[in-house]
C-alpha atoms as a PDB file:
ATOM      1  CA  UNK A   1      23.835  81.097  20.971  1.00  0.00           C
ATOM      2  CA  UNK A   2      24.352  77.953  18.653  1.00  0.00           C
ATOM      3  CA  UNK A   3      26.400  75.243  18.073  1.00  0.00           C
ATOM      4  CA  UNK A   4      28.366  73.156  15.379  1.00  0.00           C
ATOM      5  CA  UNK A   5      27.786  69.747  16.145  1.00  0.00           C
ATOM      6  CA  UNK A   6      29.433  66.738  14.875  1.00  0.00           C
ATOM      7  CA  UNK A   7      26.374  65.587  12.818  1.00  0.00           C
ATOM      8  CA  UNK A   8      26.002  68.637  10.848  1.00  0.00           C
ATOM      9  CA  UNK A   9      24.817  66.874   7.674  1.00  0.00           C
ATOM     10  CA  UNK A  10      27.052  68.950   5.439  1.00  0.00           C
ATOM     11  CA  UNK A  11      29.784  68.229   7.471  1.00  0.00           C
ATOM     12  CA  UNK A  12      28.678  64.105   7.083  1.00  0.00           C
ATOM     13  CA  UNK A  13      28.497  64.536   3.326  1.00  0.00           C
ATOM     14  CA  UNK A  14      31.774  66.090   3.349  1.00  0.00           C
ATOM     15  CA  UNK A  15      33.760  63.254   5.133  1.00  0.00           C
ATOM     16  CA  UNK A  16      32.403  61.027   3.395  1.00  0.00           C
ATOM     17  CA  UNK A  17      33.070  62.375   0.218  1.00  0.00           C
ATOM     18  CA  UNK A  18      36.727  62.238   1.125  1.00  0.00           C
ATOM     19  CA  UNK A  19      36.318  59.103   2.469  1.00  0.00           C
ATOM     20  CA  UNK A  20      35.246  57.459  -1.311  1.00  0.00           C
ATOM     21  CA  UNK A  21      37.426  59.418  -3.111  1.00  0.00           C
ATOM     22  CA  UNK A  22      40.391  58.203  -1.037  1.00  0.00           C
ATOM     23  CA  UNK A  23      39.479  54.622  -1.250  1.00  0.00           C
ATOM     24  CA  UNK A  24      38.671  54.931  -5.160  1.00  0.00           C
ATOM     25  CA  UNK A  25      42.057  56.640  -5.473  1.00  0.00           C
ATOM     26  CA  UNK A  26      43.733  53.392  -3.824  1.00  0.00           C
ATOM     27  CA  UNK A  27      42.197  50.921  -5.779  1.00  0.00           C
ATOM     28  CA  UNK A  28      42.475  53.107  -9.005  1.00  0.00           C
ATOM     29  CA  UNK A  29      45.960  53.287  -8.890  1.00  0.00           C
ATOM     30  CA  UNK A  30      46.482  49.605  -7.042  1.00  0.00           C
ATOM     31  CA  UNK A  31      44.901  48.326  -9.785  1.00  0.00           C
ATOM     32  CA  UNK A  32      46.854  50.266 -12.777  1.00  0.00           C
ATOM     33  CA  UNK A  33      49.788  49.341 -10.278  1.00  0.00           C
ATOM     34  CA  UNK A  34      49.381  45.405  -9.943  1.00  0.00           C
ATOM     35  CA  UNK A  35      48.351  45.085 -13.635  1.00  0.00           C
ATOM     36  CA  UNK A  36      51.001  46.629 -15.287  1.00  0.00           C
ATOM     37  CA  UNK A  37      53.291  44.973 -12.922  1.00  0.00           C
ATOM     38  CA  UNK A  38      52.021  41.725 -13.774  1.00  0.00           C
ATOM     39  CA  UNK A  39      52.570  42.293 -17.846  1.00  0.00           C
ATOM     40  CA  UNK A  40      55.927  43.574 -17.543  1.00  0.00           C
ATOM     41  CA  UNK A  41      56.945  40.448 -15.358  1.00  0.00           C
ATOM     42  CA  UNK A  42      54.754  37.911 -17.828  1.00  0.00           C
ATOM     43  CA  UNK A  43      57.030  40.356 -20.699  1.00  0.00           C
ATOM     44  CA  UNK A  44      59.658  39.255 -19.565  1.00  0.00           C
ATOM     45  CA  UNK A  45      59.587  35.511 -19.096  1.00  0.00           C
ATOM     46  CA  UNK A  46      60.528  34.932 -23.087  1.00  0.00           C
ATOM     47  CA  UNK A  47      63.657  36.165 -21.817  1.00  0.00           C
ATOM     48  CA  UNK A  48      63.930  34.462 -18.476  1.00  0.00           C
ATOM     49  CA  UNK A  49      66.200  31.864 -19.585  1.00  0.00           C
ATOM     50  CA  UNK A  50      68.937  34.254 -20.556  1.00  0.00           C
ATOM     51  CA  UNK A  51      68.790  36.176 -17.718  1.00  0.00           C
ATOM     52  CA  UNK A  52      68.758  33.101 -15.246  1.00  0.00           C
ATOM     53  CA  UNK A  53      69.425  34.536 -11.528  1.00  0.00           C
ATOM     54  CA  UNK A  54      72.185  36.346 -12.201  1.00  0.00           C
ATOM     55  CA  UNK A  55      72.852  40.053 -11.650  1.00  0.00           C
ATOM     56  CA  UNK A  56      71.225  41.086 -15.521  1.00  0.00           C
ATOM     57  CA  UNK A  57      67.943  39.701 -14.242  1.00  0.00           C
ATOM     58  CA  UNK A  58      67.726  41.566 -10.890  1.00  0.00           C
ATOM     59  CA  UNK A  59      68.737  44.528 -12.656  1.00  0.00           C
ATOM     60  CA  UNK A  60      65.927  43.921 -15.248  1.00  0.00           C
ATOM     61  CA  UNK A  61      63.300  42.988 -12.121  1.00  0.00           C
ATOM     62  CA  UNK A  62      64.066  45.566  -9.727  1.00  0.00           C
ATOM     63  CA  UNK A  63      63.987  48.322 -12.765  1.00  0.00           C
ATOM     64  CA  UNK A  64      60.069  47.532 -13.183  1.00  0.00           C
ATOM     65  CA  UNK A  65      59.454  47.404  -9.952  1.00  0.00           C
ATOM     66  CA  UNK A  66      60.620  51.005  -9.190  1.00  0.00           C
ATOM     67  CA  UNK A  67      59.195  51.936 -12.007  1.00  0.00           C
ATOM     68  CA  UNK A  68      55.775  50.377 -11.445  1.00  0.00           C
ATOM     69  CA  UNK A  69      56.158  51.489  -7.676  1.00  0.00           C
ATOM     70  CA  UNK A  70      56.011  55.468  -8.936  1.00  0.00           C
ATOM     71  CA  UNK A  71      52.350  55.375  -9.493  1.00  0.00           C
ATOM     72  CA  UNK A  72      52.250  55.215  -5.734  1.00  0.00           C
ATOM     73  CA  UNK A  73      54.187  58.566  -6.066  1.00  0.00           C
ATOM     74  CA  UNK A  74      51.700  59.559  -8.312  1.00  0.00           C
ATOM     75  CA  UNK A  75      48.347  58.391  -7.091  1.00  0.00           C
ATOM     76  CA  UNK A  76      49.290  60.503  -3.683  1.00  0.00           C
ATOM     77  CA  UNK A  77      49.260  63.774  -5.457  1.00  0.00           C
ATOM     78  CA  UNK A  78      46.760  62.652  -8.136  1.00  0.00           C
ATOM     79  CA  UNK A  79      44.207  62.643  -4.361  1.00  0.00           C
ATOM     80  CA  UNK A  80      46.238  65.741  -2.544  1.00  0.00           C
ATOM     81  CA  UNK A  81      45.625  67.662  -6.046  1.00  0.00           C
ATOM     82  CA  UNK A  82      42.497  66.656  -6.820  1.00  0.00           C
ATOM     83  CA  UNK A  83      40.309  66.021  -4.002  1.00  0.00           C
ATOM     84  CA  UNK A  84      42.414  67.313  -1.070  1.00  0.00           C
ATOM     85  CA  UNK A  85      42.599  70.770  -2.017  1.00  0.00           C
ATOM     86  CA  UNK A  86      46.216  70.873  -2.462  1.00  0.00           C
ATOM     87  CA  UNK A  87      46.717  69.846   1.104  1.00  0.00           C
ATOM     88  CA  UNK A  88      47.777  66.511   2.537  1.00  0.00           C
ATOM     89  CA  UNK A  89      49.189  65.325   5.938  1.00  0.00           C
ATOM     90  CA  UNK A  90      52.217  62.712   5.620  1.00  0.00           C
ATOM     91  CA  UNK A  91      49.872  60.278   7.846  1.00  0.00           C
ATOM     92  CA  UNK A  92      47.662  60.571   4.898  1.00  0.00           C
ATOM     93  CA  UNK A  93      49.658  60.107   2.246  1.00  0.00           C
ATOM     94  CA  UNK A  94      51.118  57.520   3.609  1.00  0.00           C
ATOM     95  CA  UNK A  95      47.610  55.169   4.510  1.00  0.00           C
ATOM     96  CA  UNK A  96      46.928  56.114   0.446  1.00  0.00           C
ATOM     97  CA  UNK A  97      50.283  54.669  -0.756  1.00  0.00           C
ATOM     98  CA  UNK A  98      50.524  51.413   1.454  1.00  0.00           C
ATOM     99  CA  UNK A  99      46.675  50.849   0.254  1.00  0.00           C
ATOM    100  CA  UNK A 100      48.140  50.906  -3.156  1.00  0.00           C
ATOM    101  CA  UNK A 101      51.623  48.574  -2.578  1.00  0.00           C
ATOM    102  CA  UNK A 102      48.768  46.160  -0.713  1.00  0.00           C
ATOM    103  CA  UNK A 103      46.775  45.893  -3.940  1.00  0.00           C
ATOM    104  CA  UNK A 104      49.808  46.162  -6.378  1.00  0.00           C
ATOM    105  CA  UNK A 105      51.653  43.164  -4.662  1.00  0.00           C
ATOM    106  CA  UNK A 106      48.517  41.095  -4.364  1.00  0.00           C
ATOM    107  CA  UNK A 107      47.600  40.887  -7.607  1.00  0.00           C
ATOM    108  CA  UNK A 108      51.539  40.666  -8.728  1.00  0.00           C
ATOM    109  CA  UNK A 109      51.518  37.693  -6.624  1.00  0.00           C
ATOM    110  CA  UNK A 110      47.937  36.333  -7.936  1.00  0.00           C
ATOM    111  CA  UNK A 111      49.752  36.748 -11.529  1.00  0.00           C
ATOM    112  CA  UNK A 112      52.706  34.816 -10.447  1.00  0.00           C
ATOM    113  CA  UNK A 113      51.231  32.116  -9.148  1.00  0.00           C
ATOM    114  CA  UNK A 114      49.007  31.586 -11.578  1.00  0.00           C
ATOM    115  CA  UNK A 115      51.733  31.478 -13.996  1.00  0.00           C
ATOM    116  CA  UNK A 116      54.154  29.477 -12.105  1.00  0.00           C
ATOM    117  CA  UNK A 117      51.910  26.690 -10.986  1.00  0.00           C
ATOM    118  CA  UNK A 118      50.462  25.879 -14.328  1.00  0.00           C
ATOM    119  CA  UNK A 119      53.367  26.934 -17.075  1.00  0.00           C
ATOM    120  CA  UNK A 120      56.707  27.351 -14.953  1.00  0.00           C
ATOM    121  CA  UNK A 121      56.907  25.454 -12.014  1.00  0.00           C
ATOM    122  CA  UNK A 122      60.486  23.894 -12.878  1.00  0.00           C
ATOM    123  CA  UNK A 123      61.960  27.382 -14.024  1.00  0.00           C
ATOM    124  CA  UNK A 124      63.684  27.836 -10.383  1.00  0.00           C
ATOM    125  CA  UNK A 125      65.576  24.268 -10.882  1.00  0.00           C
ATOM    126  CA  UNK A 126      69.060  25.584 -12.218  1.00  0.00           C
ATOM    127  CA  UNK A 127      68.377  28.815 -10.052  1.00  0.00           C
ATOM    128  CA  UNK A 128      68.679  26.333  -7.163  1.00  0.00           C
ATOM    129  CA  UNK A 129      70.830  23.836  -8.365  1.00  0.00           C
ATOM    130  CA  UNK A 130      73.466  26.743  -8.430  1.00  0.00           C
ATOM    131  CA  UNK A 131      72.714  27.539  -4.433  1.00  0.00           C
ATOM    132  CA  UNK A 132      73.529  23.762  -3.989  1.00  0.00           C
ATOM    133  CA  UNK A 133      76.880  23.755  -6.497  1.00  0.00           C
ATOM    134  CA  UNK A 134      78.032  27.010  -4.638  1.00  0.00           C
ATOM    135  CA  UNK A 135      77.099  25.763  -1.407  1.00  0.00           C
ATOM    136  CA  UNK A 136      79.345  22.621  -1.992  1.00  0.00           C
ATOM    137  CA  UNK A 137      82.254  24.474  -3.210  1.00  0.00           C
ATOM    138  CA  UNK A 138      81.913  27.144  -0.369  1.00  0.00           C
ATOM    139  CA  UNK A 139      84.955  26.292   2.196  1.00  0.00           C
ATOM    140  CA  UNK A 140      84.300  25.411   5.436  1.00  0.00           C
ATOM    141  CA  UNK A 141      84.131  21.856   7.107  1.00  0.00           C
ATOM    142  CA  UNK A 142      82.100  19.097   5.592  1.00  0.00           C
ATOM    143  CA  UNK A 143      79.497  19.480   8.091  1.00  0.00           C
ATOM    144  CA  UNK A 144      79.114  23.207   7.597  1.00  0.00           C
ATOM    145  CA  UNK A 145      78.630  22.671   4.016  1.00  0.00           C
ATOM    146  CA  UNK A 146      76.272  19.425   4.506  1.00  0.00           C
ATOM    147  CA  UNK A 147      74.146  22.535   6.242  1.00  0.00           C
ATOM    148  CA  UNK A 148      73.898  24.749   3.806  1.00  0.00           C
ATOM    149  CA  UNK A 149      73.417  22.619   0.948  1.00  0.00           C
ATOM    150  CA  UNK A 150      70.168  21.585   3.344  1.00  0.00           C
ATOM    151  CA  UNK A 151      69.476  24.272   3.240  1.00  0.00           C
ATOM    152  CA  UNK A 152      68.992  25.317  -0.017  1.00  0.00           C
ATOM    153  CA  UNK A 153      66.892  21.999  -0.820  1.00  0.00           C
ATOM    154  CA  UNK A 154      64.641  23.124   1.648  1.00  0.00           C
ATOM    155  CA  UNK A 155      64.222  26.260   0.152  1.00  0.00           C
ATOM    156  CA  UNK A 156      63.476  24.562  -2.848  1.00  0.00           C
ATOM    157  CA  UNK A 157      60.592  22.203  -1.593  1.00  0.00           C
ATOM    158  CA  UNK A 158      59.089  25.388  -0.235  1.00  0.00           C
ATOM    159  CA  UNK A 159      59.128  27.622  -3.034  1.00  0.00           C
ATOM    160  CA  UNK A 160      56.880  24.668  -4.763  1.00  0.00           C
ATOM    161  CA  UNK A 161      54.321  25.297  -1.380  1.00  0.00           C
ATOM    162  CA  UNK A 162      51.776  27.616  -3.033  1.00  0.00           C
ATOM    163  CA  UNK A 163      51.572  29.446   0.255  1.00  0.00           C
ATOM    164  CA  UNK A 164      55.641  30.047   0.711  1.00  0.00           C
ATOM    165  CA  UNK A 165      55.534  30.832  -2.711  1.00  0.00           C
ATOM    166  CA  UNK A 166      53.551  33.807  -2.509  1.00  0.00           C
ATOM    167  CA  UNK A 167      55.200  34.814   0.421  1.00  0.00           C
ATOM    168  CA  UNK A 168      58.215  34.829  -1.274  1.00  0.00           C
ATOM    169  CA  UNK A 169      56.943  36.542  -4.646  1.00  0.00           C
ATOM    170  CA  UNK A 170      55.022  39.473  -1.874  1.00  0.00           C
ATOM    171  CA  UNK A 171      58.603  40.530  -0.681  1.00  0.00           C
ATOM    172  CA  UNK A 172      60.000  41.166  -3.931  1.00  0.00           C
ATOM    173  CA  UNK A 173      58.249  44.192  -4.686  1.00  0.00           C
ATOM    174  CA  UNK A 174      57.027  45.212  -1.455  1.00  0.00           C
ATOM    175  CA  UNK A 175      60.289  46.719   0.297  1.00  0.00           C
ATOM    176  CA  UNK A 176      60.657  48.549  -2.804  1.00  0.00           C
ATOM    177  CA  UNK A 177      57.281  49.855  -2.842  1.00  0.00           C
ATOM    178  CA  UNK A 178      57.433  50.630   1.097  1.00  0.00           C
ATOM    179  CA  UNK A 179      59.881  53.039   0.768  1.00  0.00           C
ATOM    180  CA  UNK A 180      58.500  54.635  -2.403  1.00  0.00           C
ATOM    181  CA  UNK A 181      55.654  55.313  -0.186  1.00  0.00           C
ATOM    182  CA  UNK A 182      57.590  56.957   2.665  1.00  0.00           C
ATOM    183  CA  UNK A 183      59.570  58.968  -0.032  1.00  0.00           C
ATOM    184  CA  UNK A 184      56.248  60.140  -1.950  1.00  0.00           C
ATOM    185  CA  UNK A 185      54.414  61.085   1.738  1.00  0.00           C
ATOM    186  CA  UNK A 186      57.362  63.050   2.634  1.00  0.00           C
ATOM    187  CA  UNK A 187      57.970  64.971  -0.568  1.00  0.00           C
ATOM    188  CA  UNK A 188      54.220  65.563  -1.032  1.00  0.00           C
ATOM    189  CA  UNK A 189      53.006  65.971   2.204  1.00  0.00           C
ATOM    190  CA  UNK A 190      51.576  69.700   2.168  1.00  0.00           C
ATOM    191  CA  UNK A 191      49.956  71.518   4.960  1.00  0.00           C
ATOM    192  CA  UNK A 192      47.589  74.495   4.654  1.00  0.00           C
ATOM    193  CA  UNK A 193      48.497  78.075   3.804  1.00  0.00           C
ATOM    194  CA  UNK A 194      48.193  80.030   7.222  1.00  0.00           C
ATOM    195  CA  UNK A 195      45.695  82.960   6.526  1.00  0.00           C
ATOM    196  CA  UNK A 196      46.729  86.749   7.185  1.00  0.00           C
ATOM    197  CA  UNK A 197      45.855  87.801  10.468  1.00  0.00           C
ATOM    198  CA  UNK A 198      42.998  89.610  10.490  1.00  0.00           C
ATOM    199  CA  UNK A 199      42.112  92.812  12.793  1.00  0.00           C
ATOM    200  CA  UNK A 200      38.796  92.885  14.295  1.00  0.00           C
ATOM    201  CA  UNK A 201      36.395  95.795  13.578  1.00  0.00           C
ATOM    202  CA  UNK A 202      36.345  98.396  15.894  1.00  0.00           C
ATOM    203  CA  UNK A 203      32.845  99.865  17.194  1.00  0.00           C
END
């Protein structure tokens, strides 16, 4: 009688295979991800000053993040079509799309920072000074408002902290991207085709 054992060598050759195609599929796609993200932002800084913080400018960034967050939608079926047979778990698809909203939001935030530090770092002045003008004409008593306008001064000295600043820049895009990632597992999650039941041959 024999045995399968766990070092078959085809068997070793075949996990890893799926291994390096998974983690080229991630940084494929991470990287298509974080760079284009990166050029539509830089794009758009021309414009920056007409948009200021209001609502036109979140509409404008949130629209290219979702849009830039559907290659995680795509890079999970480009792997379940491509290299996984057809067949992915949700556990799977899920570890390839948060591997590439990791990548995608680090090198956003690389991209950013680079940009703000050198050519930008006063653009969030009016963007503040209106959290300190609303904050003083918010009612309340003059100690709440004392607080808040604090507040928002302290939010300003840390967004010029490089380290904040990223932080802050990471969780623009990322919450987005998260659930793209759970929506793309669960739509493409597909489990093997049960075969036919098969009758065993009689003597």
């Amino acid at each position: 009688m024999t045995t399968n054992t766990a070092s078959d060598p085809q068997s070793v050759s075949s996990s890893f295979h799926r291994s390096l195609t998974l983690k080229k599929t991630i940084l494929t796609f991470g990287l298509i991800s974080g760079i284009l993200a990166s050029v539509l932002m830089i794009a758009t800084l021309p414009f920056f000053k007409y948009f200021e913080h209001g609502s036109k400018g979140m509409v404008v960034g949130y629209t290219a993040i979702v849009l830039v967050s559907l290659l995680v939608y795509f890079g999970i079926r480009s792997y379940r079509d491509n290299h996984a047979g057809g067949v992915i778990t949700f556990g799977r698809g899920f570890t390839i799309g948060i591997g590439i909203t990791l990548i995608s939001c680090v090198i956003y935030v690389i991209a950013w920072e680079i940009v703000y530090f050198n050519f930008m770092s006063h653009s969030m002045d009016n963007y503040f000074a209106q959290l300190i003008a609303k904050a003083q004409s918010s009612p309340g008593t003059p100690e709440a408002i004392q607080a808040k306008v604090a507040a928002a001064r302290h939010s300003q000295q840390l967004y010029q902290n490089p380290f904040f600043n990223a932080l802050y820049t990471f969780i623009e895009p990322f919450p987005v991207d998260l659930l793209v990632t759970l929506i793309s597992a669960a739509i493409l999650r597909k489990k093997p085709q049960a075969k036919p039941a098969s009758f065993a041959a009689t003597a």
